[in-house]
C-alpha atoms as a PDB file:
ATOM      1  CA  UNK A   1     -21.823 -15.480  12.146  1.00  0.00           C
ATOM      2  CA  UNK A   2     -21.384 -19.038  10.515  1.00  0.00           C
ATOM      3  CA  UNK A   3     -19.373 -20.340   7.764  1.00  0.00           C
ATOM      4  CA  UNK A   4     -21.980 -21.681   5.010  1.00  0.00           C
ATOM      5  CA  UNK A   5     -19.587 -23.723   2.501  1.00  0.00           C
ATOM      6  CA  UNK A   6     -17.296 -21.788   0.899  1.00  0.00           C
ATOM      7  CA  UNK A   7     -18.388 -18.465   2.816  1.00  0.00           C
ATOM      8  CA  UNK A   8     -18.592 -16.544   5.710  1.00  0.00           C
ATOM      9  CA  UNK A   9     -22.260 -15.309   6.391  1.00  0.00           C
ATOM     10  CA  UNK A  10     -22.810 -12.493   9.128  1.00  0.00           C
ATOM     11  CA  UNK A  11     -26.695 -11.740  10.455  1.00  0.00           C
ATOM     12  CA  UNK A  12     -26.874  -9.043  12.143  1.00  0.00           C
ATOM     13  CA  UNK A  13     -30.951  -7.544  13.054  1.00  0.00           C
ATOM     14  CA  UNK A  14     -32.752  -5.100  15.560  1.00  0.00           C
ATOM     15  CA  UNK A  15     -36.240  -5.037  16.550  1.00  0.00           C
ATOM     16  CA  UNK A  16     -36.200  -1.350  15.439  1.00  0.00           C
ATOM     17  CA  UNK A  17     -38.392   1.382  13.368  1.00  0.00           C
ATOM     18  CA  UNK A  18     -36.925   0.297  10.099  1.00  0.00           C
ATOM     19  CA  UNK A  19     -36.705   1.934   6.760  1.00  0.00           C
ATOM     20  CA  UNK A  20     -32.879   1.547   6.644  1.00  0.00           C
ATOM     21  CA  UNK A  21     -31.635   2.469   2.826  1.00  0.00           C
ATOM     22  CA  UNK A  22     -28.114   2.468   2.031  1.00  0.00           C
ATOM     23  CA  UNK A  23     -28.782   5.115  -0.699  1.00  0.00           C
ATOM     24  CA  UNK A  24     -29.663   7.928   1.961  1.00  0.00           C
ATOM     25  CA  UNK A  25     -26.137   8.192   3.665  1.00  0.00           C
ATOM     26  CA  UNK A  26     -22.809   6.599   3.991  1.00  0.00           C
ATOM     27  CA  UNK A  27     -22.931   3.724   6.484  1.00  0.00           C
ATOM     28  CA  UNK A  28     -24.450   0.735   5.199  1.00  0.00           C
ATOM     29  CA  UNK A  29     -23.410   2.173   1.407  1.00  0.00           C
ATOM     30  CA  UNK A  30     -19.635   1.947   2.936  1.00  0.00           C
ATOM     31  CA  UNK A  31     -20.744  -1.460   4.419  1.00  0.00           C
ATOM     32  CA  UNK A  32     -21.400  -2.546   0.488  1.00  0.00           C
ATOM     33  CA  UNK A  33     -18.150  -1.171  -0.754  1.00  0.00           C
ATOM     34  CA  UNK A  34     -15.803  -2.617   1.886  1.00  0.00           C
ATOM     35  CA  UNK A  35     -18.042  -5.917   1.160  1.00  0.00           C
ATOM     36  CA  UNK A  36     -17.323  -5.864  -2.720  1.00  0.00           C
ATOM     37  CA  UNK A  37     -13.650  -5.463  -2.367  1.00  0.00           C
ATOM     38  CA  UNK A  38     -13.905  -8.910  -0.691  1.00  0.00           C
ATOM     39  CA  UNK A  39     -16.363  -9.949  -3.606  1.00  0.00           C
ATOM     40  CA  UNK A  40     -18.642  -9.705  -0.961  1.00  0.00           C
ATOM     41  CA  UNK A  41     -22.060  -8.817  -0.775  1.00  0.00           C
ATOM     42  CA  UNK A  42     -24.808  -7.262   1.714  1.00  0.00           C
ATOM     43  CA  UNK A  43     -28.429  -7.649   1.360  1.00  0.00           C
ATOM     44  CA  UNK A  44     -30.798  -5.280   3.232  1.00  0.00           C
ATOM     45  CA  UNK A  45     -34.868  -6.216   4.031  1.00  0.00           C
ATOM     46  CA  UNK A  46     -36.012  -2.862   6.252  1.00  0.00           C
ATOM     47  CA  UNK A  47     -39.444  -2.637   6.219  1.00  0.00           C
ATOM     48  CA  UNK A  48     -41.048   0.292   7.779  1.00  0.00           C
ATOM     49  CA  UNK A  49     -41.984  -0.572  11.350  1.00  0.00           C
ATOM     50  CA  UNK A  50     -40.547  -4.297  11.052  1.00  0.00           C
ATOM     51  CA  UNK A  51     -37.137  -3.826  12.142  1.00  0.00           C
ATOM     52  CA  UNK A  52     -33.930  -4.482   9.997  1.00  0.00           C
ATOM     53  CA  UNK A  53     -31.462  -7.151   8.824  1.00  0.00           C
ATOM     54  CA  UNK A  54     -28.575  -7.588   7.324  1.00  0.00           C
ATOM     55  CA  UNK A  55     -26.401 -10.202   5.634  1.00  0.00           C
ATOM     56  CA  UNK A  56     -22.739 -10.313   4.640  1.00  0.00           C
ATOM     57  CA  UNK A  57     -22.003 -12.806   2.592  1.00  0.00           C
ATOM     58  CA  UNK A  58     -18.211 -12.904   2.525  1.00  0.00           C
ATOM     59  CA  UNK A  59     -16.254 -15.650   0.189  1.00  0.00           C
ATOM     60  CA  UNK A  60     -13.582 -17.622   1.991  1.00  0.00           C
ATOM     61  CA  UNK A  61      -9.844 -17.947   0.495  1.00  0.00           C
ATOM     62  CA  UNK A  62      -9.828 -21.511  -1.433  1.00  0.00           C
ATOM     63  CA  UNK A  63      -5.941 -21.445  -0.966  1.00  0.00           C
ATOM     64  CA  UNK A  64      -5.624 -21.570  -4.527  1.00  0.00           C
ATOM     65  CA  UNK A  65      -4.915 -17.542  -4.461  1.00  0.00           C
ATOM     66  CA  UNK A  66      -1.660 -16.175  -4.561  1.00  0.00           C
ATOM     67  CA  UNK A  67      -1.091 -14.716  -1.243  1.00  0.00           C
ATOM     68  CA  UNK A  68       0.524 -11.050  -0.821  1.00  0.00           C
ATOM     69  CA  UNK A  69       3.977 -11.103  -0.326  1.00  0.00           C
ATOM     70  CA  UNK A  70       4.473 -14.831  -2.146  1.00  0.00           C
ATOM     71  CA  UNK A  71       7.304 -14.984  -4.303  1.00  0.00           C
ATOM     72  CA  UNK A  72       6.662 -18.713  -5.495  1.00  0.00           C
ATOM     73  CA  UNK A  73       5.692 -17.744  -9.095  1.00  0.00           C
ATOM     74  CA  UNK A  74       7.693 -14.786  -9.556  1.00  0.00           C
ATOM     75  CA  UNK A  75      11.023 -15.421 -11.017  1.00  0.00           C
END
């Protein structure tokens, strides 16, 4: 895990069989989705017999965002 300007970046990789696909079952497809509602995104290289990685790349809050619960604009 590092921060890579204005991002988080997670690397995650095995040594294993391969072939992961998030389009044959719900893990790394639910992965994706809980990356997106953080405008995230996941990329996948899992080539047959070469292991697999992954990598989250995760914005980071500028500070310009309203934050929940911040009544400051509302009037």
């Amino acid at each position: 895990m590092r921060e890579r300007g204005e991002a988080l970046e997670v690397l995650v990789a095995d040594d294993g069989c391969g072939g992961a696909d998030a389009s044959k079952g719900t893990g790394l497809h639910g992965l994706e989705e809980r990356l997106r509602v953080l405008d995230g995104t996941l990329k996948i290289e899992s080539k047959s017999g070469k292991g697999t990685r992954l990598l989250a790349h995760i914005p980071l809050p500028t500070g310009e965002e309203e934050q929940p619960g911040d009544d400051a604009n509302q009037e």
